[in-house]
Protein backbone atom coordinates (compact mmCIF):
# COMPACT_ATOMS: atom_id res chain seq x y z
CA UNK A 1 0.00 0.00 0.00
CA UNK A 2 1.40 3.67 -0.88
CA UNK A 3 1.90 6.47 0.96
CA UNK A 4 -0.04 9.43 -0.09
CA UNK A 5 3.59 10.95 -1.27
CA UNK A 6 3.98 8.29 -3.58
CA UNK A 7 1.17 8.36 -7.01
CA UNK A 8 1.81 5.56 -9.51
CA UNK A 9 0.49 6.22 -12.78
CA UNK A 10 -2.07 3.93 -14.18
CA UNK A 11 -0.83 1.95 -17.42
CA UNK A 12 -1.04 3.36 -20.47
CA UNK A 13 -3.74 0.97 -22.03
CA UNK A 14 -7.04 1.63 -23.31
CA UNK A 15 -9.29 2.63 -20.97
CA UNK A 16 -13.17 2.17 -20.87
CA UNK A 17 -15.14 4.52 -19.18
CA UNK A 18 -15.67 4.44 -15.35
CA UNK A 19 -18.08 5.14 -13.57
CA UNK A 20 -16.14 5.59 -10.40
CA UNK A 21 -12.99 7.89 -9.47
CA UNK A 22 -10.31 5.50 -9.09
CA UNK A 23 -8.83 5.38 -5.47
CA UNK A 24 -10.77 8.20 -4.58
CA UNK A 25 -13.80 7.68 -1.92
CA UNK A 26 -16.63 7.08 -3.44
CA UNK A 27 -19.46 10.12 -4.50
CA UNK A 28 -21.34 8.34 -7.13
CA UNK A 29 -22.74 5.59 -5.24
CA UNK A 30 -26.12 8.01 -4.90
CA UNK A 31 -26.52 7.90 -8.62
CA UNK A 32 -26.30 3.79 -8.25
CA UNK A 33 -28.50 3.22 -5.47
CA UNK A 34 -31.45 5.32 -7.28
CA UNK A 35 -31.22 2.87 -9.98
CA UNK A 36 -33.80 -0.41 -9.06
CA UNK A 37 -32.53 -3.38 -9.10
CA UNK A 38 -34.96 -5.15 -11.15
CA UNK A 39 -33.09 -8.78 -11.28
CA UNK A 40 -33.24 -9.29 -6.95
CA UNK A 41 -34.47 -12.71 -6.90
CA UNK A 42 -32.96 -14.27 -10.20
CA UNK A 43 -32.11 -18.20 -9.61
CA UNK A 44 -28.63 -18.62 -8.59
CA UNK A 45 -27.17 -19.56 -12.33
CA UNK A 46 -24.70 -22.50 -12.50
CA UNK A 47 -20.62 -22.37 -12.92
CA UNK A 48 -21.45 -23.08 -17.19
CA UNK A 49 -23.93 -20.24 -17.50
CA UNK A 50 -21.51 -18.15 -16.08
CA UNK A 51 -18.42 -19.15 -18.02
CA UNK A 52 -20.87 -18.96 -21.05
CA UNK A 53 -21.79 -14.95 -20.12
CA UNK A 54 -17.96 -14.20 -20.23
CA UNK A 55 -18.28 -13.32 -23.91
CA UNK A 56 -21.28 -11.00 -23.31
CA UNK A 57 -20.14 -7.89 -22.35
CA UNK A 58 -18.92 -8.61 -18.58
CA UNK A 59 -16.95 -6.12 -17.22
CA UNK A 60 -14.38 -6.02 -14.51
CA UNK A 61 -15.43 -3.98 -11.04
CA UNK A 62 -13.46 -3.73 -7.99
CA UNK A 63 -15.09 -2.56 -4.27
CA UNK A 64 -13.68 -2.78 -0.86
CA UNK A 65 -12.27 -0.70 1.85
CA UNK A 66 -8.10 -0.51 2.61
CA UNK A 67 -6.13 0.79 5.18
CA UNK A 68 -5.98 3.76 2.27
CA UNK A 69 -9.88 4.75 3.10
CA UNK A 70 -11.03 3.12 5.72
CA UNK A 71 -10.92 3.68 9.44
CA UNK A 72 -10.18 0.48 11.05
CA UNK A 73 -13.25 0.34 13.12
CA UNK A 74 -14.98 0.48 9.51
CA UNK A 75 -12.75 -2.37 8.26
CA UNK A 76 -13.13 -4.92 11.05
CA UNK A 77 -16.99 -4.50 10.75
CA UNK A 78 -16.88 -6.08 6.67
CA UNK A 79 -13.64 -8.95 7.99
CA UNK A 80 -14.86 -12.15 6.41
CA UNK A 81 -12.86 -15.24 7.79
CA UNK A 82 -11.23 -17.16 4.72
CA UNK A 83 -13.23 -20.22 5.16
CA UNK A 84 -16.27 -17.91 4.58
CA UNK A 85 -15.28 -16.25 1.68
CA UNK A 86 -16.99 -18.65 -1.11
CA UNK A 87 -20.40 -17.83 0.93
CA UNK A 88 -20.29 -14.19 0.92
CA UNK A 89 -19.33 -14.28 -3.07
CA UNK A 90 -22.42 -16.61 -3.50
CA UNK A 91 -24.92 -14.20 -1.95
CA UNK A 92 -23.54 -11.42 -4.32
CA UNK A 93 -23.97 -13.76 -7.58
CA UNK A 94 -27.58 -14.52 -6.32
CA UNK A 95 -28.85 -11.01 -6.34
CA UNK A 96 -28.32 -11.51 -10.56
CA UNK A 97 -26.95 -8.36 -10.76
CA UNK A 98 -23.45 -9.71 -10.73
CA UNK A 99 -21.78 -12.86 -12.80
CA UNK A 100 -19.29 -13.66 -11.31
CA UNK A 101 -17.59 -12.54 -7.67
CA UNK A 102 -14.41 -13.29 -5.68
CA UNK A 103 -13.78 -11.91 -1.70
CA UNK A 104 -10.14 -11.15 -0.89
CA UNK A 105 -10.53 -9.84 2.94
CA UNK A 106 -6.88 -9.60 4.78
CA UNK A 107 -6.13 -7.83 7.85
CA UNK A 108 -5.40 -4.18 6.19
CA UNK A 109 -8.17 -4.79 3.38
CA UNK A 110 -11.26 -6.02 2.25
CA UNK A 111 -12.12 -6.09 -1.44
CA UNK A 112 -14.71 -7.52 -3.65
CA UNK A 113 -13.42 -8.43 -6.96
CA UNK A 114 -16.63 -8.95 -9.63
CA UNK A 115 -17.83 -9.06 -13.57
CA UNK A 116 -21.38 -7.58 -14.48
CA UNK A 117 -22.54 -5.98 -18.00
CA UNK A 118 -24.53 -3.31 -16.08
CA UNK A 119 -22.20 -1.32 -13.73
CA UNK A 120 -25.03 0.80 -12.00
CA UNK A 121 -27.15 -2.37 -11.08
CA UNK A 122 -23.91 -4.48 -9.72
CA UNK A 123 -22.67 -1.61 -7.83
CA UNK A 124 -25.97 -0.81 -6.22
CA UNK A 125 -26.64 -4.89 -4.93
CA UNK A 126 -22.60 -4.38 -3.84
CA UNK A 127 -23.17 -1.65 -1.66
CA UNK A 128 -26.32 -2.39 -0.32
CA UNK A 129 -25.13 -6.40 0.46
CA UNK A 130 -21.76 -4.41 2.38
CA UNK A 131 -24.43 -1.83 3.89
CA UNK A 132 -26.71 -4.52 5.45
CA UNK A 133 -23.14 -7.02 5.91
CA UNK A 134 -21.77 -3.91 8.35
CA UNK A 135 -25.31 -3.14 9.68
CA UNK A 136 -23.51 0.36 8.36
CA UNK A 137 -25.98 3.01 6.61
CA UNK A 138 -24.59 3.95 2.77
CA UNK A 139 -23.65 7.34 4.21
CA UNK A 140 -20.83 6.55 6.22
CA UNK A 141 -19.89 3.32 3.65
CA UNK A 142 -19.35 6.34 0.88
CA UNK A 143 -16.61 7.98 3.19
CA UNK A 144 -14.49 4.79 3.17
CA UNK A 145 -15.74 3.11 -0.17
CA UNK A 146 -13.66 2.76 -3.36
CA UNK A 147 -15.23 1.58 -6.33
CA UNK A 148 -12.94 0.96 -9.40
CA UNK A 149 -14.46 -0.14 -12.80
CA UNK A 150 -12.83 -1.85 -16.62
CA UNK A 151 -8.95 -0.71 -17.00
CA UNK A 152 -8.88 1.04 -13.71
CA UNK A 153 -9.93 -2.48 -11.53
CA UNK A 154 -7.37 -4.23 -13.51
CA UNK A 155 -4.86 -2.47 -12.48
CA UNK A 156 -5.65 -2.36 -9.06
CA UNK A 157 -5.82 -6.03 -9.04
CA UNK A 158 -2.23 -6.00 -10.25
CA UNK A 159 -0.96 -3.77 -7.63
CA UNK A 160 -2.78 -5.49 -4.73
CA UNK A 161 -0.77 -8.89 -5.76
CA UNK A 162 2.38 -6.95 -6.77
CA UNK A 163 2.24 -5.44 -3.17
CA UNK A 164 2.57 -1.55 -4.63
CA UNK A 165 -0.96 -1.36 -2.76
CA UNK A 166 0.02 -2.83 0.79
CA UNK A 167 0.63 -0.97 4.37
CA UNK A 168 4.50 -1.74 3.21
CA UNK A 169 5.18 -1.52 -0.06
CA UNK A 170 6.37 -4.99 -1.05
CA UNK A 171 5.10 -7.03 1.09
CA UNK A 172 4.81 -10.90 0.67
CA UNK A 173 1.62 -11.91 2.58
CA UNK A 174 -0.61 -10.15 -0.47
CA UNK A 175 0.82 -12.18 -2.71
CA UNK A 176 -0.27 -15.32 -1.16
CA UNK A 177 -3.80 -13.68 -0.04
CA UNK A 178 -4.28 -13.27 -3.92
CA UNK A 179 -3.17 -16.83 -4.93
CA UNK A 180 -5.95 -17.86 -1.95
CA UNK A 181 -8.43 -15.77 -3.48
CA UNK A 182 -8.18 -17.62 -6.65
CA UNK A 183 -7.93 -20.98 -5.44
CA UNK A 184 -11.14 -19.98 -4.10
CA UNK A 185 -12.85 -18.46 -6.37
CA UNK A 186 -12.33 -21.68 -9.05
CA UNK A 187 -13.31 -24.33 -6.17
CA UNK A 188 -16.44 -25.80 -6.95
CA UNK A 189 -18.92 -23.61 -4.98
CA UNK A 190 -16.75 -20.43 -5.77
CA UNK A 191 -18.85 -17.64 -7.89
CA UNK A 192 -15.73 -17.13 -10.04
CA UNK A 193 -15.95 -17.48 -13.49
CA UNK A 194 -13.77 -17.25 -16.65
CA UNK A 195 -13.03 -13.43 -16.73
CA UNK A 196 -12.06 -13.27 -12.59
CA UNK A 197 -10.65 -16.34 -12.90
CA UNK A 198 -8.26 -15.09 -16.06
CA UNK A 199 -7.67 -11.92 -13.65
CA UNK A 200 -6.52 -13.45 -10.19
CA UNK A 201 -4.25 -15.96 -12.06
CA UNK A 202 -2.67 -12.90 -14.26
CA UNK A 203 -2.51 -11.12 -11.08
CA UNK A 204 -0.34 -13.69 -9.23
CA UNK A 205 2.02 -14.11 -12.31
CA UNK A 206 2.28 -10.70 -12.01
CA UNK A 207 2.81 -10.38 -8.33
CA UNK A 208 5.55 -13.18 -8.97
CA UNK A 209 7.50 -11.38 -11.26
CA UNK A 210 7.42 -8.74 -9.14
CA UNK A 211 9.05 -10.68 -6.34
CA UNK A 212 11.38 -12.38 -8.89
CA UNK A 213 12.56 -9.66 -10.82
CA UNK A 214 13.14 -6.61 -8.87
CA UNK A 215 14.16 -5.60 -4.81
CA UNK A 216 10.95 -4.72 -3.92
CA UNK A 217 10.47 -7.14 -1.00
CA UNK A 218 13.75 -7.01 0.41
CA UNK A 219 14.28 -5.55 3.98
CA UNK A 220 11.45 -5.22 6.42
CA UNK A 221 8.07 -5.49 4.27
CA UNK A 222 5.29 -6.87 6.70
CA UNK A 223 2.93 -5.82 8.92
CA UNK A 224 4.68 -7.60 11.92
CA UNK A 225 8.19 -6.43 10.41
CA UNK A 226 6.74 -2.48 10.96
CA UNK A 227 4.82 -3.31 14.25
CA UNK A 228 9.04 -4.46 15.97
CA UNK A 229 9.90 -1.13 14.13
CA UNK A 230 7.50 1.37 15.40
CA UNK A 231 8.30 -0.03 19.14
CA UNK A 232 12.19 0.01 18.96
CA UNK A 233 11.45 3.61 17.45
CA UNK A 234 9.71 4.96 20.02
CA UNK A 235 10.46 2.41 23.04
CA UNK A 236 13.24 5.21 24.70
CA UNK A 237 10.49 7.86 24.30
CA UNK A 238 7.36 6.10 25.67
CA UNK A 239 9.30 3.66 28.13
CA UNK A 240 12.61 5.40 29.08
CA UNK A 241 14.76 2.52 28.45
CA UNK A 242 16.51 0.85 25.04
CA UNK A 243 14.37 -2.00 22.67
CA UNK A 244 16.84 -4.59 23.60
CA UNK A 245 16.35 -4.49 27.18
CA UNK A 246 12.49 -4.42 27.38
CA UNK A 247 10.88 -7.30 28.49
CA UNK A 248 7.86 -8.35 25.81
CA UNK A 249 4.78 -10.49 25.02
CA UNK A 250 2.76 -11.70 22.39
CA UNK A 251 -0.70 -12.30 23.28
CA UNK A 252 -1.79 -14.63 20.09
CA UNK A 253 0.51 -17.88 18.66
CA UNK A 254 -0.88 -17.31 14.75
CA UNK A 255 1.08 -16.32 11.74
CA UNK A 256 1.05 -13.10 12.50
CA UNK A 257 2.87 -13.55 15.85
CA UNK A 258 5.45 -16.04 13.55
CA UNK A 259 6.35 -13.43 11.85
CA UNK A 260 6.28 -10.94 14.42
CA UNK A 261 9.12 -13.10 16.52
CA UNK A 262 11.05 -13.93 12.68
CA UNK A 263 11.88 -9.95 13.14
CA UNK A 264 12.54 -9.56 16.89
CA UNK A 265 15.02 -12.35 16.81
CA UNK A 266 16.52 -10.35 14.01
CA UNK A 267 17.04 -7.68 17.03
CA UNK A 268 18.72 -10.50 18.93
CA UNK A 269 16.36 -9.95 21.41
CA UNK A 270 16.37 -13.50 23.65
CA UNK A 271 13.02 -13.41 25.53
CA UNK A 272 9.46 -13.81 24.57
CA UNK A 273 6.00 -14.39 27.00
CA UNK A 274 4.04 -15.91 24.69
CA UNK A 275 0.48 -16.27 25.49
CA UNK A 276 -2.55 -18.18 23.97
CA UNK A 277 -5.79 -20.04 24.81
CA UNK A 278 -4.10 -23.77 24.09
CA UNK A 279 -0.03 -24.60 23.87
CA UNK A 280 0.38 -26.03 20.85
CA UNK A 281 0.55 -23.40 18.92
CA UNK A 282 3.58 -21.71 20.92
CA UNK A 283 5.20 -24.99 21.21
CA UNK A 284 5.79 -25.56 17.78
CA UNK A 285 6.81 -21.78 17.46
CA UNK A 286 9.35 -22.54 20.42
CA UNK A 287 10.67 -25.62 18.11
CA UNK A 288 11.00 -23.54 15.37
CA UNK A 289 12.61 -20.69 17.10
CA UNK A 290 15.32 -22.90 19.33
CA UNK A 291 17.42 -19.78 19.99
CA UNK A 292 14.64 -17.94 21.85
CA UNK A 293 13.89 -18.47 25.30
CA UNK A 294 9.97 -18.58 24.88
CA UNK A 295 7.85 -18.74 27.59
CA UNK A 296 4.36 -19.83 27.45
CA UNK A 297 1.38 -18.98 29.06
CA UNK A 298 -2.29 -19.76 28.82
CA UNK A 299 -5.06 -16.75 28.69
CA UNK A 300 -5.47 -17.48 32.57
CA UNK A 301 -2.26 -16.04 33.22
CA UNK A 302 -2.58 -12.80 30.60
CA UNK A 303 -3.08 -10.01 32.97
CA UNK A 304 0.07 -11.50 35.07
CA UNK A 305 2.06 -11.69 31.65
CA UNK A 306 1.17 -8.04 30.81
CA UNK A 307 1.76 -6.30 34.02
CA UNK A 308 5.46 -7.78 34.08
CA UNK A 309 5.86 -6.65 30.56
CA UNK A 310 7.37 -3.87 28.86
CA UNK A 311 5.68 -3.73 25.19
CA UNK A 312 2.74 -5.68 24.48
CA UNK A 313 2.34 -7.03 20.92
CA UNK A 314 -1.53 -8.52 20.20
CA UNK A 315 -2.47 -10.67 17.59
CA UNK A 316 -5.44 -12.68 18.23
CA UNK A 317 -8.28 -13.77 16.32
CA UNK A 318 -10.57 -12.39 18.85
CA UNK A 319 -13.82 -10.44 18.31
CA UNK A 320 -13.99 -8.43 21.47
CA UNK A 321 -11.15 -6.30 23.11
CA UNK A 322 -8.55 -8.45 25.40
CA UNK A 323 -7.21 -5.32 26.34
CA UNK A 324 -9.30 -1.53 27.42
CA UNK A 325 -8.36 1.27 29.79
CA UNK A 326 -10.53 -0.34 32.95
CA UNK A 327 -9.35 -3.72 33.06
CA UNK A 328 -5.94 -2.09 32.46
CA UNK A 329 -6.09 -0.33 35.31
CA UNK A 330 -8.21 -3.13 37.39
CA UNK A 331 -5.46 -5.45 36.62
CA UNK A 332 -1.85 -4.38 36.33
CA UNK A 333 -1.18 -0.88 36.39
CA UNK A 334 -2.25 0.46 39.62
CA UNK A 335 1.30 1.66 39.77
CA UNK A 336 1.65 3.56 37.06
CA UNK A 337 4.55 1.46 34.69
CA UNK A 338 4.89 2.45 31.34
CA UNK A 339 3.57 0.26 28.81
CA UNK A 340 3.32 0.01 25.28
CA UNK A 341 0.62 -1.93 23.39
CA UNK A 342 1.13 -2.44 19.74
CA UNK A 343 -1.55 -4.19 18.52
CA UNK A 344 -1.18 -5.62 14.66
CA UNK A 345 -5.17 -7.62 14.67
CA UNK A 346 -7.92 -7.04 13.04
CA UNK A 347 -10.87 -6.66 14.36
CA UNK A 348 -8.47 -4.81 17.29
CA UNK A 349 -7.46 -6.46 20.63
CA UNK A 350 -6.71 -3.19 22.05
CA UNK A 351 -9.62 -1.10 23.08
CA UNK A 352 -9.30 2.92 21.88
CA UNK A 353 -9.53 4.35 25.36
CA UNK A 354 -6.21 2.30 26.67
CA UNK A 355 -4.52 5.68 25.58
CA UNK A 356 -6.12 7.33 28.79
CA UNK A 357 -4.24 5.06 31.05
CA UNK A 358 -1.34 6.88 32.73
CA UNK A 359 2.15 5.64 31.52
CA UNK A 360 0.49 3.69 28.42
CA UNK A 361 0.82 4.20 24.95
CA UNK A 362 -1.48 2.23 22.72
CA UNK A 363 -0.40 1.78 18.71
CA UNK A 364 -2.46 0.17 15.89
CA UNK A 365 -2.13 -1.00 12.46
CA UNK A 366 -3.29 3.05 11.44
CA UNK A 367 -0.13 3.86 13.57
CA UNK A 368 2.58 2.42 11.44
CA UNK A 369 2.42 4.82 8.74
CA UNK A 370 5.24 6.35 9.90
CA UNK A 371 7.31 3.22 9.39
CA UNK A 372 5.45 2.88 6.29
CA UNK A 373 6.55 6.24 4.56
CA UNK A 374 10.43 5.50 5.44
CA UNK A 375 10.01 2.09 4.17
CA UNK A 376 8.26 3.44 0.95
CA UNK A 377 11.01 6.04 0.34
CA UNK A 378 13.54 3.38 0.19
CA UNK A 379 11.40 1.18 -2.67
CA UNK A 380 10.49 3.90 -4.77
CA UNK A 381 13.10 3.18 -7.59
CA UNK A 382 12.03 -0.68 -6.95
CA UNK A 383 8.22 0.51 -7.44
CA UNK A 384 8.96 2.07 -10.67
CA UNK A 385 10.83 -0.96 -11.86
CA UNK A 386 7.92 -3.36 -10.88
CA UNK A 387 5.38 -0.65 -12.40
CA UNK A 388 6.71 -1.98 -15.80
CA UNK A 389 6.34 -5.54 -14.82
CA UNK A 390 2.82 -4.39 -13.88
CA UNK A 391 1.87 -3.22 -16.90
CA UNK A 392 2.46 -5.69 -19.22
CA UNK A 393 0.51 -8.15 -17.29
CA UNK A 394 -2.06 -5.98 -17.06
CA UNK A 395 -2.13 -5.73 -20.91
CA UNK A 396 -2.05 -9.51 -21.49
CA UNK A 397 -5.11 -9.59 -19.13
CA UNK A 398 -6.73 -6.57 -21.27
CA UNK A 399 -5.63 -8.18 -24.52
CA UNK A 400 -7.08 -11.47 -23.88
CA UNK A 401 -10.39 -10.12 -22.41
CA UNK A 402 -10.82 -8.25 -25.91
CA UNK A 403 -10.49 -11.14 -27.45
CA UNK A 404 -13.70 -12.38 -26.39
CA UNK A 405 -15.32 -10.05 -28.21
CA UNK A 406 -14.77 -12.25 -31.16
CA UNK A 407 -16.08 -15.10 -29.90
CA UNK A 408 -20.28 -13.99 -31.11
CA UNK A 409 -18.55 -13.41 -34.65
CA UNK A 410 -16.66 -16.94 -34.36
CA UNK A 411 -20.10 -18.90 -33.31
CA UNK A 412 -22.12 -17.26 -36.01
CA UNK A 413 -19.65 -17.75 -38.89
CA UNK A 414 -19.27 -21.50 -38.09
CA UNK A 415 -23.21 -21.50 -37.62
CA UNK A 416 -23.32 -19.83 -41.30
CA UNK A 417 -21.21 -22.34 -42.63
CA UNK A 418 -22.53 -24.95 -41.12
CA UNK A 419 -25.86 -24.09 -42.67
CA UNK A 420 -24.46 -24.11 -45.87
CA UNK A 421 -22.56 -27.47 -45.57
CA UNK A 422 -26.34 -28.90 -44.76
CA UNK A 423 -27.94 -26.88 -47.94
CA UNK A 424 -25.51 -28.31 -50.30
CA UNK A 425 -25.70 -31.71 -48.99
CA UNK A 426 -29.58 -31.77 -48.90
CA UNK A 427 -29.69 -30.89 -52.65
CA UNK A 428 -27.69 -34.30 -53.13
CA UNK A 429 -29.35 -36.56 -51.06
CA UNK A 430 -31.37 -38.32 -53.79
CA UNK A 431 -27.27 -39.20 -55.65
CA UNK A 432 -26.31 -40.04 -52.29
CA UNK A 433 -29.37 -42.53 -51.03
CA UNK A 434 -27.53 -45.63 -52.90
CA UNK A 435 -25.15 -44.83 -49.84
CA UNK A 436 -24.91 -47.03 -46.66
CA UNK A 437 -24.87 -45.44 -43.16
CA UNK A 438 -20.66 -45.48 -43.16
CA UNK A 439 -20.44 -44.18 -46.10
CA UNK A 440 -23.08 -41.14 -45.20
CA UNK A 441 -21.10 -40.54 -42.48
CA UNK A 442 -17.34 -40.31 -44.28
CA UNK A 443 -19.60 -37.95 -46.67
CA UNK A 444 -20.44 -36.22 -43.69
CA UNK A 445 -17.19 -36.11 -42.05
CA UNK A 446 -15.58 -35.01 -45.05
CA UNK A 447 -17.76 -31.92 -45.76
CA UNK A 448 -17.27 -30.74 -42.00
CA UNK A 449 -13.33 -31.21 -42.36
CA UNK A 450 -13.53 -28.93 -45.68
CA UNK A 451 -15.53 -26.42 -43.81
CA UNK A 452 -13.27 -26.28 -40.50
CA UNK A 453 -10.25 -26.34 -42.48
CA UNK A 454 -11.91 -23.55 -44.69
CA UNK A 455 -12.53 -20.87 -41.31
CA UNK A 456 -9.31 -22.03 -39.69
CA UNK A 457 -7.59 -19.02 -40.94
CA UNK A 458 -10.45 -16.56 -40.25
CA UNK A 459 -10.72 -17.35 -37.11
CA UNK A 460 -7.31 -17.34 -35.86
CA UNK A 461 -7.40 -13.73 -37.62
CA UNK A 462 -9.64 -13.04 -35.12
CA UNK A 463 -8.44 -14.45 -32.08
CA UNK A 464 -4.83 -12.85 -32.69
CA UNK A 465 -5.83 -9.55 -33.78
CA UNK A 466 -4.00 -7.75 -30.73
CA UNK A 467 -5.22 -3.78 -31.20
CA UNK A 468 -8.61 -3.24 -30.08
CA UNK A 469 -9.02 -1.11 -33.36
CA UNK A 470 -7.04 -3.78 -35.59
CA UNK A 471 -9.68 -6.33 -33.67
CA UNK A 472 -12.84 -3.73 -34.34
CA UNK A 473 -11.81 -3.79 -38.14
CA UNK A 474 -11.70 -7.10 -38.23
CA UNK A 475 -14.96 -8.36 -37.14
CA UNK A 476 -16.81 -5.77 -39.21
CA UNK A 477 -15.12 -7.37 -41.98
CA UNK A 478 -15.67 -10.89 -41.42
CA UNK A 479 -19.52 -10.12 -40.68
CA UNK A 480 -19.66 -8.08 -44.50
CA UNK A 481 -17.91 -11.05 -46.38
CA UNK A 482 -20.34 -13.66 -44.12
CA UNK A 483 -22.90 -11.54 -44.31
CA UNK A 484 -23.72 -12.51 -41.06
CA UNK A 485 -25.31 -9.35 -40.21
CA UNK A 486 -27.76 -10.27 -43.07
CA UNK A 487 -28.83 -13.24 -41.19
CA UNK A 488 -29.65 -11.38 -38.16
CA UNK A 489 -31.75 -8.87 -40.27
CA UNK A 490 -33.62 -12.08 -41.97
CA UNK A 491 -34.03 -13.72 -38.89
CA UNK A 492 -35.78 -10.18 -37.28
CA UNK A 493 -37.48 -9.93 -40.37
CA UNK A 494 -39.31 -13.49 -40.37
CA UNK A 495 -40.02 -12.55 -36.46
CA UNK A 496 -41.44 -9.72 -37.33
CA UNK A 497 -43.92 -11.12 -39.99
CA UNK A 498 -44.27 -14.03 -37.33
CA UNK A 499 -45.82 -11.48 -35.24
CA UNK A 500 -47.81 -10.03 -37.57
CA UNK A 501 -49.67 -13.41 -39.04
């Protein structure tokens, strides 16, 4: 994620109009919500009919709310668990007025990736599925809300897995959250289809390269990573004594905390409570970690573990605070110690009001920005390098979902030949009835070889045609030698007079 300072320019590739301001809040999402949503109660379509509507217009939409917009008490209100991901994209697909949806929700983001053909109708069942999701009125959804539609989504998308979007700039997690998303949104009750599908996968190639093929991930690039900086920054000033001498504990044994101790033993610090409902979880951290003295203890003991700490890191999975200014004071501070809590979870573990206690000094993930804009200073020739990178992924995705514009054309010129393959043969069927079965079908055989052979090169015109001009041009030529637009005024024509009879 970038620091305001820091503006990467969108690729230079075609760009479809928008009906949002890209990474701006949101101000249209009035204009949506007047529009009725006339499909609400469509049946649920199935995995085929979707794949099927990828060559009908669908166009790429992005939604969400990032550490970039939204306020974190926003943020942890829309936090889907990953296991529930699939579930939350299904109830989108059923209101009809999107095809196909994918939910990438992360500890600094959530983000709705989807494909509709009518922007105004997918973004107003979006919003109001997040409004009634967050038990949130649309008002204060439009002051955190970013709505991104065609080019602009794409490249979004890429920067998300590229990490040019994250908290730090370059960080790995994303990468993996992305390659989840997709994995996800291809299982069998996912509501991905072929055009999000196409997307995620050219997003992680993309977010690989990235990784592969410049510095942008080197040094400290995590969420844990900044929370260890922030607190040796400001550990003289808010506890009167140096990093390496301050005794500290992780409430939490997840992934985050993993990571969190991967960068404090990089401080050769030697000590570490570690506390957590069950000790599995910090066992097998305190294998993995054999040069740390870790010392475990269960929730029981957490007020015990805090009061003879010096900093505080939190990183639980829990819903409610552990941690707020009156069982703060109840518990451990009747003293007066300094303190520092640095708490890296979403939803928070730390409660707002811990700042009132005396002596303590309470940082979330909206109070690493600092550490953010140094680390962001240092990447900014890497950005620039994996802008490029970037880009041409972003076209490949752009080129390919042009080229399912041809795909109508395709169908009706192999329909068109087909019906005249059937013509001529019907005109010979009386020479032909001394034929046997086989030998009707090796007529029949031969006369659809002659035709496929015959539109091979047409159609692989069409498919390659890169330029969305050269690929324009193209079709309106094949349909004029076809005349396949011809047909479709014959076949409106015989309707009509249908009609009329």
């Amino acid at each position: 994620m970038l620091v305001d300072a820091y503006v990467i320019t969108p690729p230079k590739i075609h760009r479809p109009t928008s009906l949002f301001v890209a990474t701006d809040p949101i101000t249209s999402v009035e204009l949506a919500l007047s529009d009725s949503i006339s499909s609400l109660g469509r049946p649920k379509r199935t995995r085929q009919e979707r794949l099927e509507a990828a060559s009908k217009g669908l166009q790429v939409h992005v939604v969400g709310l990032s550490i970039h917009h939204a306020q974190v008490e926003v943020r942890e209100k829309l936090a889907i668990a990953e296991a529930d991901w699939n579930a939350a994209s299904a109830e989108m697909v059923e209101t009809g007025a999107i095809a196909e949806a994918a939910v990438l929700s992360t500890c600094n983001r959530f983000e709705v990736y989807y494909a509709a053909t009518n922007a105004r109708e997918a973004m107003a069942a979006i919003t109001s599925y997040l409004s009634k999701r967050a038990e949130l009125p649309v008002s204060v959804l439009r002051q955190n809300l970013f709505m991104l539609s065609g080019d602009d989504a794409v490249w979004h998308v890429m920067r998300v897995a590229g990490g040019l979007d994250s908290l730090i700039v370059g960080e790995g997690q994303i990468l993996s959250q992305v390659r989840h998303c997709h994995q996800h949104s291809i299982e069998e009750d996912g509501s991905g289809g072929k055009v999000l599908s196409r997307l995620l996968e050219n997003a992680v190639t993309a977010g690989k390269r990235v990784r592969g093929e410049t510095g942008i991930s080197k040094g400290s690039v995590s969420i844990s990573s900044a929370a260890v900086e922030l607190s040796e920054m400001y550990a003289m000033r808010d506890l009167q004594l140096p990093f390496s001498e301050a005794r500290l504990t992780v409430v939490g044994a997840g992934k985050m905390t993993r990571l969190l101790i991967t960068h404090l033993a990089s401080k050769k610090l030697k000590h570490i409570t570690i506390v957590n409902r069950s000790r599995k979880s910090p066992e097998a951290l305190a294998e993995q970690f054999p040069d740390i003295d870790i010392e475990i203890k269960l929730m029981d003991d957490l007020w015990n573990a805090v009061a003879e700490a010096d900093i505080v890191y939190t990183a639980t999975s829990a819903v409610d605070y552990l941690l707020e200014k009156d069982s703060i004071e109840a518990n451990c501070l009747s003293g007066g110690k300094p303190l520092m809590l640095v708490d890296i979870a979403v939803p928070r573990n730390v409660g707002v009001d811990s700042n009132e206690v005396p002596n303590v000094k309470a940082y979330n993930v909206d109070d690493l920005k600092a550490v953010v804009a140094r680390n962001t200073a240092m990447r900014q020739k890497e950005m620039i390098e994996a802008e490029t990178l970037l880009r041409e992924e972003a076209a490949h995705f752009c080129g390919w979902r042009e080229s399912l514009s041809a795909i109508p054309t395709i169908n009706q010129l192999q329909e068109r030949a087909n019906e005249f393959r059937q013509a001529e043969l019907k005109k010979c069927t009386r020479k032909l009835s001394n034929l046997n079965d086989g030998e009707m079908e090796a007529v029949e055989r031969l006369s659809r070889g002659i035709v496929n052979k015959m539109l091979h090169g047409p159609m692989s015109h069409l498919r390659k045609t890169e330029s969305i001009e050269g690929k324009q041009a193209a079709l309106k030529e094949m349909s004029a030698m076809f005349q396949l637009d011809q047909k479709k005024k014959n076949a409106k024509g015989r309707a009509a007079r249908r009609r009329n009879n």
